[in-house]
N, C-alpha and C. Protein backbone atom coordinates (compact mmCIF):
# COMPACT_ATOMS: atom_id res chain seq x y z
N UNK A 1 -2.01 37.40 17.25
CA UNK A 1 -1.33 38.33 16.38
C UNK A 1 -0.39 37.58 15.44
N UNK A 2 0.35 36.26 15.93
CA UNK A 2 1.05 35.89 15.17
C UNK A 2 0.48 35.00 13.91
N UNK A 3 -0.96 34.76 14.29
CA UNK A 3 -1.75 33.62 13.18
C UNK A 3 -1.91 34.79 12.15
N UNK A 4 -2.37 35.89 12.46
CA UNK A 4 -2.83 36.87 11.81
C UNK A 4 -1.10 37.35 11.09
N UNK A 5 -0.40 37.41 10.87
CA UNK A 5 1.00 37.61 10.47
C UNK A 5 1.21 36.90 9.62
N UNK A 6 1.91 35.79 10.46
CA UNK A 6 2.18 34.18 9.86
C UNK A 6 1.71 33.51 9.09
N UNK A 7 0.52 33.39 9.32
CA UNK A 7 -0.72 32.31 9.27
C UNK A 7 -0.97 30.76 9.88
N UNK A 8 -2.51 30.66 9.93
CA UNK A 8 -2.77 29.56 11.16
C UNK A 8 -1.80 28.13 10.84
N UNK A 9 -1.43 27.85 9.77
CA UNK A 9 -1.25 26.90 9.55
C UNK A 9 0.89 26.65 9.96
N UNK A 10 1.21 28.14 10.10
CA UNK A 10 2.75 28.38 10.64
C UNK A 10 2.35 28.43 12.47
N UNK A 11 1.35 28.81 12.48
CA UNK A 11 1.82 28.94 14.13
C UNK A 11 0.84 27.25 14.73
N UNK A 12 0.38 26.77 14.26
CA UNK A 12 -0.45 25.36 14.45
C UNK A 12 0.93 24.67 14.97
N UNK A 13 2.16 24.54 14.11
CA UNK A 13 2.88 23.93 14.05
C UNK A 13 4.16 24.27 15.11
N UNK A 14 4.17 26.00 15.48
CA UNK A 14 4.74 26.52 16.12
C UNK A 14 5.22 25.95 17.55
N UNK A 15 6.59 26.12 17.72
CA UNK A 15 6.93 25.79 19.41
C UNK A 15 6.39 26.73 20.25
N UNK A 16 5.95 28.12 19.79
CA UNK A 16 4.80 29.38 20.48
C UNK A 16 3.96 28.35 20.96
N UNK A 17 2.68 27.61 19.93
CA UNK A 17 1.95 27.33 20.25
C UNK A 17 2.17 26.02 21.67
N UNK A 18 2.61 25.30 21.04
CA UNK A 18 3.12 23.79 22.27
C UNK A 18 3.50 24.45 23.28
N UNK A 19 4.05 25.97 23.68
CA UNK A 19 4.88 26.25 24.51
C UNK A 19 3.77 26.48 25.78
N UNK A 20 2.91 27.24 24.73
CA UNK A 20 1.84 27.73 25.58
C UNK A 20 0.86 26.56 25.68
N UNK A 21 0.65 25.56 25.22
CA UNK A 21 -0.69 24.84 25.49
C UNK A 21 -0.22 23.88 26.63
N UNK A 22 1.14 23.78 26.70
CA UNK A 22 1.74 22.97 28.21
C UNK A 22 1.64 23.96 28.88
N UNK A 23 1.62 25.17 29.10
CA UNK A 23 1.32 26.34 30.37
C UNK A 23 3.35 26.83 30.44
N UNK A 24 3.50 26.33 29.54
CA UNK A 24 5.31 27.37 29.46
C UNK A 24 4.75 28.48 28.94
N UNK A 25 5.31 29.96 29.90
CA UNK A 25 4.69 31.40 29.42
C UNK A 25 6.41 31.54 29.00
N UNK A 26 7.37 31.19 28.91
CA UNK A 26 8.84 31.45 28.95
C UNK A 26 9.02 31.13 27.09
N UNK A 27 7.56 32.17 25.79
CA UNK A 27 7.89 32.00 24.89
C UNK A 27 8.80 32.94 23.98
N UNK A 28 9.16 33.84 24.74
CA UNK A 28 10.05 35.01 23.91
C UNK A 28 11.17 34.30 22.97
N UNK A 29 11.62 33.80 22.97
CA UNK A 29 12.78 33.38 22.57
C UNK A 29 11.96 32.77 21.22
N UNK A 30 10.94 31.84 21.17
CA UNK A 30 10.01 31.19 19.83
C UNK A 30 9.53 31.88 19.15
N UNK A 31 8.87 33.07 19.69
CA UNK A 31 8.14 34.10 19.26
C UNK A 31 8.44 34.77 18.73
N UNK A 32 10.25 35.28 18.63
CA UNK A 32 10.70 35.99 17.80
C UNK A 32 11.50 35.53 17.03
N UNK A 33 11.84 34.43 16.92
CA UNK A 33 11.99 33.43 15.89
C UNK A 33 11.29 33.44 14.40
N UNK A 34 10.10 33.81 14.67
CA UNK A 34 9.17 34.01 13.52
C UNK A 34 9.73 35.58 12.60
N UNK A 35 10.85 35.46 11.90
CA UNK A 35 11.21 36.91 11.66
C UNK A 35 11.94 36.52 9.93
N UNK A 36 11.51 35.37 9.85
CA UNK A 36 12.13 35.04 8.23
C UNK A 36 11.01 35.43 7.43
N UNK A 37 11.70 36.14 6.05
CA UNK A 37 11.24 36.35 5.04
C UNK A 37 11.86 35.72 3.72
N UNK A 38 11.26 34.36 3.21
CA UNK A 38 11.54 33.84 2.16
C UNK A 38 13.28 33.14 2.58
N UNK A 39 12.97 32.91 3.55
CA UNK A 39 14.25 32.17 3.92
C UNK A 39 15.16 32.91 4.91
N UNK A 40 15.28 34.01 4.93
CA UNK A 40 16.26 34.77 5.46
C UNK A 40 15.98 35.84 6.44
N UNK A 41 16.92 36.19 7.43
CA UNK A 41 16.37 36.85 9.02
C UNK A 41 16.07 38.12 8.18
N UNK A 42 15.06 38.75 8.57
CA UNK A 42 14.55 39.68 8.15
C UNK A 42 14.33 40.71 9.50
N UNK A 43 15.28 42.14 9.11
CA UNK A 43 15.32 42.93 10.70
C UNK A 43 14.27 43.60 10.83
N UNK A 44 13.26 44.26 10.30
CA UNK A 44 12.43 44.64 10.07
C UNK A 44 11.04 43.83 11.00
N UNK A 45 10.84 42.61 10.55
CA UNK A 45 10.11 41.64 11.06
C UNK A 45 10.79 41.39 12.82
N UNK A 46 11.96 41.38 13.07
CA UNK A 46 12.34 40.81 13.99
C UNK A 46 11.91 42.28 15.12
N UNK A 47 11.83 43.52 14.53
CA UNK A 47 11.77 44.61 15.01
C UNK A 47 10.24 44.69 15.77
N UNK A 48 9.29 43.72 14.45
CA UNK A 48 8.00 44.05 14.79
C UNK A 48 7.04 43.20 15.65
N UNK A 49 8.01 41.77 15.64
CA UNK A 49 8.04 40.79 17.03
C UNK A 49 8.14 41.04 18.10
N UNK A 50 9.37 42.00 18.29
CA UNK A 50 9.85 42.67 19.59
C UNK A 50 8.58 43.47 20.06
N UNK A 51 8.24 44.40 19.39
CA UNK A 51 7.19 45.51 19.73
C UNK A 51 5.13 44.58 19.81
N UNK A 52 5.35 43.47 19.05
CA UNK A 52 4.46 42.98 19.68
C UNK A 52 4.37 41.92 20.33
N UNK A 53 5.33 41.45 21.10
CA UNK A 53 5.31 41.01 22.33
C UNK A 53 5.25 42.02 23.29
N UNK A 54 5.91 43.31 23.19
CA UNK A 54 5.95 44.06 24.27
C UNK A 54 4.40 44.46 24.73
N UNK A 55 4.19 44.21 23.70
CA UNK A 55 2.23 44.99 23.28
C UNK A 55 1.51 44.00 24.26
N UNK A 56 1.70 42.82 23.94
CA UNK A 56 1.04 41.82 24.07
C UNK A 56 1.36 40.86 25.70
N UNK A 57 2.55 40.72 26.01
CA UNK A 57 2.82 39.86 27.54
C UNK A 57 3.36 40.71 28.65
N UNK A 58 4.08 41.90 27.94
CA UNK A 58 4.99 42.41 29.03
C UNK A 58 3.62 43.92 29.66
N UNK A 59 3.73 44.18 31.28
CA UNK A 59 2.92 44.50 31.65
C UNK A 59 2.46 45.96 31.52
């Protein structure tokens, strides 16, 4: 979801990604990190991180 957002070439580089390819599932904190727009925290985005992680890890 986040390549599809972001794009492959932001999450390639991502601590999401490294977090998970060492087997760390403890990525919430990286994952919603991804919430800038053109430089700046964007609440909106940070809103829609939240709701898809919830979508996505939590059970």
């Amino acid at each position: 979801m986040l390549a599809y957002n972001c794009g492959p070439g932001v999450v390639n580089k991502s601590t999401v990604l490294k977090k998970l390819k060492s087997g760390n599932r403890d990525i919430f904190k990286s994952y919603t990190a991804h919430c800038r727009y053109k430089g700046k925290f964007h609440k909106q985005l940070h809103q829609r991180r939240l709701s898809e992680f919830a979508a996505l890890f939590m059970p």
